[in-house]
C-alpha atoms as a PDB file:
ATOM      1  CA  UNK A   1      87.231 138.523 111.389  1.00  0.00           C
ATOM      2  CA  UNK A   2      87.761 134.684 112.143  1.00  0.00           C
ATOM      3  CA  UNK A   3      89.657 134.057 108.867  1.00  0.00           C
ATOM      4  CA  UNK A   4      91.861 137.385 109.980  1.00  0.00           C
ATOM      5  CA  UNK A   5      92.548 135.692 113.711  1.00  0.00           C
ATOM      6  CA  UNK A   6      93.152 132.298 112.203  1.00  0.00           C
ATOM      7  CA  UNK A   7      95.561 134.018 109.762  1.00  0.00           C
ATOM      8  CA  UNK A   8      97.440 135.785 112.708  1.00  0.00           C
ATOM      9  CA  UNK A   9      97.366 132.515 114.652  1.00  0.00           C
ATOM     10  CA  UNK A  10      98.847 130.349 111.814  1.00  0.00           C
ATOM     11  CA  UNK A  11     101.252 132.451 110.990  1.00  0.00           C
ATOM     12  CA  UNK A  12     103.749 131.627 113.739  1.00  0.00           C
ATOM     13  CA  UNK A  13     102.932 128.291 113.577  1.00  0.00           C
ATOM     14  CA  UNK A  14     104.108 127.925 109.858  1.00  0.00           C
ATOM     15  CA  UNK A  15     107.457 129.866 110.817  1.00  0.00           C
ATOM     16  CA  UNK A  16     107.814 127.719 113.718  1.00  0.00           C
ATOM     17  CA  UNK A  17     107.274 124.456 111.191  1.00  0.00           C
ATOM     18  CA  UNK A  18     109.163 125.434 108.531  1.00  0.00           C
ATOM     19  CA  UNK A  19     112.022 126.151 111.125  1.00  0.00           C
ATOM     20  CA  UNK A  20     111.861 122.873 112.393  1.00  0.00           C
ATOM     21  CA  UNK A  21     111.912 121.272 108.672  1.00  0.00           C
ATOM     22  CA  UNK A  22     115.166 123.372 108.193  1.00  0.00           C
ATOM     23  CA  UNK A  23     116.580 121.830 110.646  1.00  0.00           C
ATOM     24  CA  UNK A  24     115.972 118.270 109.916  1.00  0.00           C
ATOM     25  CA  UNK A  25     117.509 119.274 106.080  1.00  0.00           C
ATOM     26  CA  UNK A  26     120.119 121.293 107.602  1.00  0.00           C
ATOM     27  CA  UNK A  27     121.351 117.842 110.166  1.00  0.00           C
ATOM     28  CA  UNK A  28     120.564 115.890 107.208  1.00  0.00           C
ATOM     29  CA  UNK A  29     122.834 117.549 104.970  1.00  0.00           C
ATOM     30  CA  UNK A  30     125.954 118.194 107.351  1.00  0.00           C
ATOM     31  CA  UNK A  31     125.735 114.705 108.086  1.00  0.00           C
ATOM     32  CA  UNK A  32     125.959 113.507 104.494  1.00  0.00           C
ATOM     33  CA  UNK A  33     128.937 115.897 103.413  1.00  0.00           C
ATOM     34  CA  UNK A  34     130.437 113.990 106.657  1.00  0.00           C
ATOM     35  CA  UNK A  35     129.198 110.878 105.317  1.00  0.00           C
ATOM     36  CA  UNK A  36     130.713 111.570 101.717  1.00  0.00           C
ATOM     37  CA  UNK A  37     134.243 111.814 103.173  1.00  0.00           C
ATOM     38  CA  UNK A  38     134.103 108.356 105.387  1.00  0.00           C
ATOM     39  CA  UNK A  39     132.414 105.861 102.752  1.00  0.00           C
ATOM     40  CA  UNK A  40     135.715 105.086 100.846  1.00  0.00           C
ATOM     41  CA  UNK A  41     138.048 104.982 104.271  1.00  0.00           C
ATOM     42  CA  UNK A  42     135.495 103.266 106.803  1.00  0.00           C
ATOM     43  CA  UNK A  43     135.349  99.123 106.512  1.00  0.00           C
ATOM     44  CA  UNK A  44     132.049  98.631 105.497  1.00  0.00           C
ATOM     45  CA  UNK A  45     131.051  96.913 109.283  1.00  0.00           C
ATOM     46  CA  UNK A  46     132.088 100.213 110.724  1.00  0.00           C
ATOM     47  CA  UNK A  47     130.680 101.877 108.539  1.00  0.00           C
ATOM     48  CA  UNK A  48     127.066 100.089 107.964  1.00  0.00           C
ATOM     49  CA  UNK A  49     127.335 100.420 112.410  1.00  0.00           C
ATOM     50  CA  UNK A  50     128.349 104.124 112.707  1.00  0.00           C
ATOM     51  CA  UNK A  51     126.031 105.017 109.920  1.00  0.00           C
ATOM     52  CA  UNK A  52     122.610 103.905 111.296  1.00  0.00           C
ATOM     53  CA  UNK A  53     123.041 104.697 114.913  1.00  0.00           C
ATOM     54  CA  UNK A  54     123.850 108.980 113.877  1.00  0.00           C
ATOM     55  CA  UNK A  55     120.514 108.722 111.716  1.00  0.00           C
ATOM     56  CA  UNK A  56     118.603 107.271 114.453  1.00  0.00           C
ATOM     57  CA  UNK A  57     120.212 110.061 117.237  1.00  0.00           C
ATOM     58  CA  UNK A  58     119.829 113.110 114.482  1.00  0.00           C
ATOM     59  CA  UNK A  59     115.987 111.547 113.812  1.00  0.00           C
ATOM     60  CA  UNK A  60     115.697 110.966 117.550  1.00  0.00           C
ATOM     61  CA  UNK A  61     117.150 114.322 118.215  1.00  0.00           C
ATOM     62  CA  UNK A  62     114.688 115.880 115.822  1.00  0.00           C
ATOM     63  CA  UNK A  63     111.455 114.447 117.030  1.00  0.00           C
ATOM     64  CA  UNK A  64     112.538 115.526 120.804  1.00  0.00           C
ATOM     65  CA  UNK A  65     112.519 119.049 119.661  1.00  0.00           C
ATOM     66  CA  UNK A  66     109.185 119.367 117.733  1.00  0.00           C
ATOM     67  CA  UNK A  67     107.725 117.752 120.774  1.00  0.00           C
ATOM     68  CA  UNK A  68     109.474 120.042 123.202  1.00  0.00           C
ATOM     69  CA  UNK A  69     107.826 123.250 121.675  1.00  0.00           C
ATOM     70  CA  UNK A  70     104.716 121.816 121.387  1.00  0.00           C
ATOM     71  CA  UNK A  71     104.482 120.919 117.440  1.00  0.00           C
ATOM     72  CA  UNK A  72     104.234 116.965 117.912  1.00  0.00           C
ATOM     73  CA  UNK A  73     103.177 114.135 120.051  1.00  0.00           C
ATOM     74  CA  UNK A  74     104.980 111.122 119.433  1.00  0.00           C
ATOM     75  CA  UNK A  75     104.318 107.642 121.791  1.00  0.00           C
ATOM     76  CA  UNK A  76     106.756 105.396 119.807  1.00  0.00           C
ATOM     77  CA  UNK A  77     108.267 104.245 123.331  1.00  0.00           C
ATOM     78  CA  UNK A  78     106.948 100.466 122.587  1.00  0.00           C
ATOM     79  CA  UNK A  79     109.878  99.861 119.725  1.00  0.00           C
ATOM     80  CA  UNK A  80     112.648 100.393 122.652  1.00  0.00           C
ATOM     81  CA  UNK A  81     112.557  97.021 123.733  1.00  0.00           C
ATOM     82  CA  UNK A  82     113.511  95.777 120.252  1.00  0.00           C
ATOM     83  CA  UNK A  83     116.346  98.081 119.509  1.00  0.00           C
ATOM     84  CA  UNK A  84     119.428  96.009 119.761  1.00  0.00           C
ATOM     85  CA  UNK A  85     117.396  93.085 118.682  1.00  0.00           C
ATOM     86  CA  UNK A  86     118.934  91.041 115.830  1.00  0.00           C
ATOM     87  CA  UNK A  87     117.545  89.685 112.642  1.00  0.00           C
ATOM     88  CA  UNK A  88     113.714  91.272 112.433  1.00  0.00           C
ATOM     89  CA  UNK A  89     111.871  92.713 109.760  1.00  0.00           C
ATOM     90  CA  UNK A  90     109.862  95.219 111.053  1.00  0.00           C
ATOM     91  CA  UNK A  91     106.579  96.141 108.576  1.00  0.00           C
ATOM     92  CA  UNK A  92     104.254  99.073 108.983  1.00  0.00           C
ATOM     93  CA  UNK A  93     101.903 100.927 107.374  1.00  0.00           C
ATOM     94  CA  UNK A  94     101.900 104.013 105.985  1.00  0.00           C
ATOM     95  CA  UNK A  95     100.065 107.093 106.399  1.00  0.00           C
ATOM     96  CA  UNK A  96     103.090 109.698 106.206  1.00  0.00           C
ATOM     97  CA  UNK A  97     106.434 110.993 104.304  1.00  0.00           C
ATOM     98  CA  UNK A  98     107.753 110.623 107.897  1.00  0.00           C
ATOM     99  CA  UNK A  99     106.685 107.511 108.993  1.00  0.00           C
ATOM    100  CA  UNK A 100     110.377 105.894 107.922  1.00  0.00           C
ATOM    101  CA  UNK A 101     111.855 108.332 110.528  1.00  0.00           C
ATOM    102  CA  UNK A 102     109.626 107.355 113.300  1.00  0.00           C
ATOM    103  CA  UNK A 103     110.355 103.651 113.374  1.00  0.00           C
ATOM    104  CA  UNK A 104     114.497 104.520 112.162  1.00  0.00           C
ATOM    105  CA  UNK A 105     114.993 106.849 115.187  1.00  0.00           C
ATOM    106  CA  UNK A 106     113.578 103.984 117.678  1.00  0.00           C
ATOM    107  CA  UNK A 107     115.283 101.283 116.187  1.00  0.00           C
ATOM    108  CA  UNK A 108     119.451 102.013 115.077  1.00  0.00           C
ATOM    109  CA  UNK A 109     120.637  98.767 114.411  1.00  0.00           C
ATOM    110  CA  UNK A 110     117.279  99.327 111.138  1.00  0.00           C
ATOM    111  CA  UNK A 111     118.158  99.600 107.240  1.00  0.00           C
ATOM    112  CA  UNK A 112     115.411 101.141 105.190  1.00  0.00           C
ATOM    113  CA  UNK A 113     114.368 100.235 101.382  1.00  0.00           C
ATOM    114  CA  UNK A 114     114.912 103.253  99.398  1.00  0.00           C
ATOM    115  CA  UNK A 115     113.987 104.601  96.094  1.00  0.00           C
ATOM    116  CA  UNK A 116     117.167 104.193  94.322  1.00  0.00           C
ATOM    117  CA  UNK A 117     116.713 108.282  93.449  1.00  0.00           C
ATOM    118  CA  UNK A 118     116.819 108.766  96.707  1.00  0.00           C
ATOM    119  CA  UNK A 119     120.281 107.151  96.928  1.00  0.00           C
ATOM    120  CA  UNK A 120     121.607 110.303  94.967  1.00  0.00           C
ATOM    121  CA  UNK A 121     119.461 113.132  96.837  1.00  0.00           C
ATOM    122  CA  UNK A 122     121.998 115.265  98.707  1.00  0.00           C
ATOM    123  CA  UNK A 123     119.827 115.299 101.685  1.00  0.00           C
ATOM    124  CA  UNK A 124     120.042 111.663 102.065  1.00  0.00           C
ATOM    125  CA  UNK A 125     122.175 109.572  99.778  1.00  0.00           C
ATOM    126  CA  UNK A 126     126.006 109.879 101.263  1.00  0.00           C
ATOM    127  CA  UNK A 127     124.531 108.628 104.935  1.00  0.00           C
ATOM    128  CA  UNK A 128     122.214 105.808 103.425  1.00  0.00           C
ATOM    129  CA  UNK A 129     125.539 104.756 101.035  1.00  0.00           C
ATOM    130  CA  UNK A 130     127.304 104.185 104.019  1.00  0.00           C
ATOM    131  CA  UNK A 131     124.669 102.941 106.366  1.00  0.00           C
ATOM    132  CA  UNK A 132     123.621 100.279 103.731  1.00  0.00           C
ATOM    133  CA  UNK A 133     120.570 101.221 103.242  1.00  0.00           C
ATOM    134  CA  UNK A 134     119.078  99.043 100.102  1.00  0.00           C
ATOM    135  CA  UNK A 135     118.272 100.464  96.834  1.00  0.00           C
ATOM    136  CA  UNK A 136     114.552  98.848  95.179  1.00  0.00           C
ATOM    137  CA  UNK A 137     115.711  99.433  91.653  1.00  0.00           C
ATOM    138  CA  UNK A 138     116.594  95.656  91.353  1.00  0.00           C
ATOM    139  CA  UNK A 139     114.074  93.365  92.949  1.00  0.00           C
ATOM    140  CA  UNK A 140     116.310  90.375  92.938  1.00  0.00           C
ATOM    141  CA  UNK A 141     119.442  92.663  94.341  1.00  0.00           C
ATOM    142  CA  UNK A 142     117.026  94.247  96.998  1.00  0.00           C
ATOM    143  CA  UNK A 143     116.280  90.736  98.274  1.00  0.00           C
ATOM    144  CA  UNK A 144     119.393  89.321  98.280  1.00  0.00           C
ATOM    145  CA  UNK A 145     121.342  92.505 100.280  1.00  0.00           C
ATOM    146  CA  UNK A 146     118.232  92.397 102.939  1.00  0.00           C
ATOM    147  CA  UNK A 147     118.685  88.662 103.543  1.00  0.00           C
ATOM    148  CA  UNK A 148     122.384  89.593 103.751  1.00  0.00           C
ATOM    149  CA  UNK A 149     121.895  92.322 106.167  1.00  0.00           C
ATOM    150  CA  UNK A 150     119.182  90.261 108.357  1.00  0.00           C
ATOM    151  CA  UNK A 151     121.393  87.322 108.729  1.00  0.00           C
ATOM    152  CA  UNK A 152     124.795  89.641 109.909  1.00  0.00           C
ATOM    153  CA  UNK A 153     122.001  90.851 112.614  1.00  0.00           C
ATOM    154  CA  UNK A 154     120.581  93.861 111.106  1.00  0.00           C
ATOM    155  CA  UNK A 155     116.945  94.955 111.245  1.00  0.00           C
ATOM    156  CA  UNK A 156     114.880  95.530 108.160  1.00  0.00           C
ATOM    157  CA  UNK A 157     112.242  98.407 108.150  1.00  0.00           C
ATOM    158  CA  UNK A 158     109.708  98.017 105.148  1.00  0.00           C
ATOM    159  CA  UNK A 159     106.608  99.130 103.925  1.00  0.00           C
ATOM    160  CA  UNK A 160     104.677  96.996 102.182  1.00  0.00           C
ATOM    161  CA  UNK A 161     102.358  98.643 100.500  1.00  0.00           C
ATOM    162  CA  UNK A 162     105.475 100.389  98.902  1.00  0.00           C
ATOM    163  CA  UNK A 163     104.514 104.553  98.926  1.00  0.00           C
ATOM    164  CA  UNK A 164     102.101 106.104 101.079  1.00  0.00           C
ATOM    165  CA  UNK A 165      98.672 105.013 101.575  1.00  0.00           C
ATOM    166  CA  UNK A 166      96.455 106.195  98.650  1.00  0.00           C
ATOM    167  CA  UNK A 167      93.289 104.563  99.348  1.00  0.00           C
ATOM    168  CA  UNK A 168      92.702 104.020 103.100  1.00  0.00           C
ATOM    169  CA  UNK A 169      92.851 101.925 105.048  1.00  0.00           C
ATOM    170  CA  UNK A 170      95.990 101.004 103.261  1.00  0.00           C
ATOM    171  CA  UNK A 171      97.164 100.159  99.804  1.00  0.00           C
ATOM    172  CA  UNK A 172      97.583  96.761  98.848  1.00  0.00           C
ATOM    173  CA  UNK A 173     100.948  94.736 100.087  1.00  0.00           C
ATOM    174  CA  UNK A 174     103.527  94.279  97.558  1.00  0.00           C
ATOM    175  CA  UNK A 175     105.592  91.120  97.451  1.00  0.00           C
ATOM    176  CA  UNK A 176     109.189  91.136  98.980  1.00  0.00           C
ATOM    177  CA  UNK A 177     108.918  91.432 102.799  1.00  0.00           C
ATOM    178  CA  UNK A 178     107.456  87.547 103.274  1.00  0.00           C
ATOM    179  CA  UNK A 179     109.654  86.193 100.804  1.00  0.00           C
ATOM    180  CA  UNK A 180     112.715  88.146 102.690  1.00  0.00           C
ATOM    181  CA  UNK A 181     111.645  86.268 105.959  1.00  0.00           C
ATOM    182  CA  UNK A 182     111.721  83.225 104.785  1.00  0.00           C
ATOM    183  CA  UNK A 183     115.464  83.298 102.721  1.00  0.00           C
ATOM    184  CA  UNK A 184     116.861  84.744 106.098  1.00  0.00           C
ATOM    185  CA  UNK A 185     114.665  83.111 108.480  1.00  0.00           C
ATOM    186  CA  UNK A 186     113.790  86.237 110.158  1.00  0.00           C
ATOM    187  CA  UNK A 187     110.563  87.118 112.458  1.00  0.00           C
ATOM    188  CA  UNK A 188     108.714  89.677 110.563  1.00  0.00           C
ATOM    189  CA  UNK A 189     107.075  92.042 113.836  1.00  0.00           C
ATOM    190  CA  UNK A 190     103.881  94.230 112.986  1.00  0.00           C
ATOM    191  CA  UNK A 191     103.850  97.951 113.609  1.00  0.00           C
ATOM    192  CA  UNK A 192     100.747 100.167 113.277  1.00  0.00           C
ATOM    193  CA  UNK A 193     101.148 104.289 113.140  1.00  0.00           C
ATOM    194  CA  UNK A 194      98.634 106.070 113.841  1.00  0.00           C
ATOM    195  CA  UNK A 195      97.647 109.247 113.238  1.00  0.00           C
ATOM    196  CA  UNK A 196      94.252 111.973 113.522  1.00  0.00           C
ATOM    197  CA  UNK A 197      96.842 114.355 111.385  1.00  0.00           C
ATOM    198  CA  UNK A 198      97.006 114.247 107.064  1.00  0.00           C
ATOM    199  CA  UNK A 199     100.131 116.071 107.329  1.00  0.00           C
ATOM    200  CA  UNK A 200     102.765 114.935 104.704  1.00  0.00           C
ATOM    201  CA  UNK A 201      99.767 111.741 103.708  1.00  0.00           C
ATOM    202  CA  UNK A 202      99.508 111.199  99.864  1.00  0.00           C
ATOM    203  CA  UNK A 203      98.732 114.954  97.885  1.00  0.00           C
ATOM    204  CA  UNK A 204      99.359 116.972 101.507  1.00  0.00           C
ATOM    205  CA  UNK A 205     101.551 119.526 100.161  1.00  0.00           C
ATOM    206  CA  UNK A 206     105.332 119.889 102.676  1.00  0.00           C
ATOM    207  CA  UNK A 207     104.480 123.713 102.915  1.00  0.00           C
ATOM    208  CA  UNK A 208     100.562 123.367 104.141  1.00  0.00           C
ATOM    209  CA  UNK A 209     100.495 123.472 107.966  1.00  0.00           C
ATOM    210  CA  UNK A 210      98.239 121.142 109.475  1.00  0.00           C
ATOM    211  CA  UNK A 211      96.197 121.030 112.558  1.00  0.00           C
ATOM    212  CA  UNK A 212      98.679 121.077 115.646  1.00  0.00           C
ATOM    213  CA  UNK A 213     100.092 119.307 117.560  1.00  0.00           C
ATOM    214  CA  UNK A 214     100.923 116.669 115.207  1.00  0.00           C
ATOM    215  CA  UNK A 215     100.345 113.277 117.021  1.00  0.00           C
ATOM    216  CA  UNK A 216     101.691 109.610 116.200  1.00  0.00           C
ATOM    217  CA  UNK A 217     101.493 106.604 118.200  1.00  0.00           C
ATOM    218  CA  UNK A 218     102.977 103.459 117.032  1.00  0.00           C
ATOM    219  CA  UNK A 219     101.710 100.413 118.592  1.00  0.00           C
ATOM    220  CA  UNK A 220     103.718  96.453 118.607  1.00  0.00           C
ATOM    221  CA  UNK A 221     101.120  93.966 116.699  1.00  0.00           C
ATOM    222  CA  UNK A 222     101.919  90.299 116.362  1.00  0.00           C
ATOM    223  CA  UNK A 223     105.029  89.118 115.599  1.00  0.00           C
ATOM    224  CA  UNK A 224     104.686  86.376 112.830  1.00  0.00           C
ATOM    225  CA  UNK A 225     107.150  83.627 112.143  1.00  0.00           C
ATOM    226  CA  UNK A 226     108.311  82.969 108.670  1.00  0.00           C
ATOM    227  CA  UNK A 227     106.457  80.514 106.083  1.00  0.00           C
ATOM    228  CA  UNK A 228     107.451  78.028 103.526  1.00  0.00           C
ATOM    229  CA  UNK A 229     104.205  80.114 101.565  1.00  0.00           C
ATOM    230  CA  UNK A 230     105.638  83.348 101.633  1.00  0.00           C
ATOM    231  CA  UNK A 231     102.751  84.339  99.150  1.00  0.00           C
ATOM    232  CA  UNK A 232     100.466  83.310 101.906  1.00  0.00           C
ATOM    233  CA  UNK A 233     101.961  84.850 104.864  1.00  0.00           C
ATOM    234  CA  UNK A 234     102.192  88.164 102.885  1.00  0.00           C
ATOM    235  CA  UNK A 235      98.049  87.775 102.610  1.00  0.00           C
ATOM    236  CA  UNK A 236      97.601  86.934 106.024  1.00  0.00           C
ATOM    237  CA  UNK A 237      99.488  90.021 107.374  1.00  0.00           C
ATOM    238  CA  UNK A 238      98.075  92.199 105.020  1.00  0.00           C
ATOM    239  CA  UNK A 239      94.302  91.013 106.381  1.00  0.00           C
ATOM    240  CA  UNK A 240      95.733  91.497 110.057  1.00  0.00           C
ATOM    241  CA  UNK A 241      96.700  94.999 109.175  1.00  0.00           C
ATOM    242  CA  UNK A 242      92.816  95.926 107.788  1.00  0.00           C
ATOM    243  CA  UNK A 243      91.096  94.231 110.992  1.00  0.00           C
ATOM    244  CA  UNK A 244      89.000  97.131 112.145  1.00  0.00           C
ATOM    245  CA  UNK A 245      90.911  99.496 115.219  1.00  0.00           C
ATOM    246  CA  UNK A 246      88.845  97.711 117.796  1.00  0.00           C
ATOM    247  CA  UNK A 247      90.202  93.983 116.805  1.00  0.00           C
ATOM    248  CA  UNK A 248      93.840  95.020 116.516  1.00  0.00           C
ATOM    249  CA  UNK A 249      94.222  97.385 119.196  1.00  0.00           C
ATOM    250  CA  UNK A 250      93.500  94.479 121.639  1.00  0.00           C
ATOM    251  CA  UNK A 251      97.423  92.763 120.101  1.00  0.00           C
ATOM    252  CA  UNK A 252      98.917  95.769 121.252  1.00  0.00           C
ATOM    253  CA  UNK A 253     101.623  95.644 123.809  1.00  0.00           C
ATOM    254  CA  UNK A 254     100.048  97.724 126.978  1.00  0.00           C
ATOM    255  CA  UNK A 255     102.969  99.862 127.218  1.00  0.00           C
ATOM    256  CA  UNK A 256     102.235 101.135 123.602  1.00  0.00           C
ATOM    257  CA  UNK A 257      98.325 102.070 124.796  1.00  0.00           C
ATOM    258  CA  UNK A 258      98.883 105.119 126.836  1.00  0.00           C
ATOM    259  CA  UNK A 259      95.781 107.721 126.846  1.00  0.00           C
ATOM    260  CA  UNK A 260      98.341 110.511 126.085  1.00  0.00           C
ATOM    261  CA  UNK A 261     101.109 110.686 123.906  1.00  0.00           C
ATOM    262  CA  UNK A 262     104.509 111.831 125.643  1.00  0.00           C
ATOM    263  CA  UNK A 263     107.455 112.978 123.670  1.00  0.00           C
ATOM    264  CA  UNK A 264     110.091 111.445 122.833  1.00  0.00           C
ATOM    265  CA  UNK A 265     112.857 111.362 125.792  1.00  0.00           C
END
């Protein structure tokens, strides 16, 4: 009898997930046939500008809704401050599939590092082409277009530990993001996401629905200044980012530690 009223309870829960997933893939996908038809005609400037700030509204659009019915609980209010900030690499970790479109939909002036599949998924490619979002497939290429992009005034989201975390607390940090920094000369700010839900985490299946409401809080750690040793500097944050919840939480900015997680607004 419990499995039966967990069934019926799930049930609509699912539809209203999936729903909300078609959605995303159905924005997603009108915007890139849109996309598609202004790469060749838009100067790249106008282009890179329009690109980024539509993913950040349809993301920011997106998360409003699953909060509004009740699916998530999102306190990423914190990155607001920083939006139209200039030059910063911003580096989380990474629990989730969605984690890029938490910190993206907060921050518009942001390029992401993509899989350079990705780059040809229909979903996806056309509005990352024209938003300049950089392809990984060439580490020396990847480097040189983020410096690029940092020093026109761009923001640069990464994750460092390059794919979803596989052995918690977190995989370890890849090089690239410190050695970024340093060629552009850019302030590399910390961002923590957390999570209680394994929802889209490393072997959660897209079509298994999770406990809800699905919450994430993202939380402003230190901000650390570029080094002549990027080698070192990429050890140094990685060891910041595995200090235990207690030790970190205190480097939070205040307005990112509320005791409830409003929506998005």
């Amino acid at each position: 009898m419990k499995r039966l009223l967990r069934w019926i309870v799930s049930v609509p829960l699912a539809v209203l997930l999936y729903a909300l997933l078609a959605l995303l893939g159905g924005i997603s996908l009108a915007w890139n046939l849109i996309a598609m038809l202004l790469y060749p005609v838009l100067p790249a400037r106008t282009g890179r500008a329009l690109g980024r700030r539509v993913i950040a509204l349809a993301y920011r659009a997106f998360w409003a809704t699953a909060s509004a019915v009740g699916m998530m609980r999102i306190d990423a209010g914190c990155l607001d401050a920083l939006r139209e900030e200039r030059g910063v690499v911003f580096v989380a970790n990474h629990p989730t599939m969605l984690d890029a479109l938490l910190l993206v939909a907060r921050l518009p002036r942001s390029a992401c590092i993509m899989k350079a599949d990705l780059m040809r998924n229909i979903f996806l490619g056309a509005g990352a082409r024209l938003a300049r979002y950089i392809r990984n497939d060439s580490a020396r290429v990847m480097v040189r277009l983020a410096v690029e992009d940092l020093k026109a005034g761009g923001q640069l989201v990464i994750f460092p530990e390059g794919t979803r975390t596989v052995t918690p607390p977190l995989n370890a940090f890849r090089p690239g993001v410190t050695l970024i920094a340093k060629l552009a000369q850019a302030p590399i700010q910390t961002v923590f996401i957390d999570t209680d839900s394994p929802y889209l985490a490393k072997g959660w299946p897209l079509w298994r629905v999770p406990p809800l409401p699905i919450v994430f809080t993202l939380r402003l750690g230190r901000r650390f200044a570029p080094q002549q040793d990027s080698d070192a500097l990429l050890r140094e944050i990685e060891q910041y980012f595995r200090h235990p919840l207690e030790q970190r939480a205190t480097d939070a900015q205040p307005a990112c530690q509320q005791p409830r997680a409003p929506t998005l607004s």
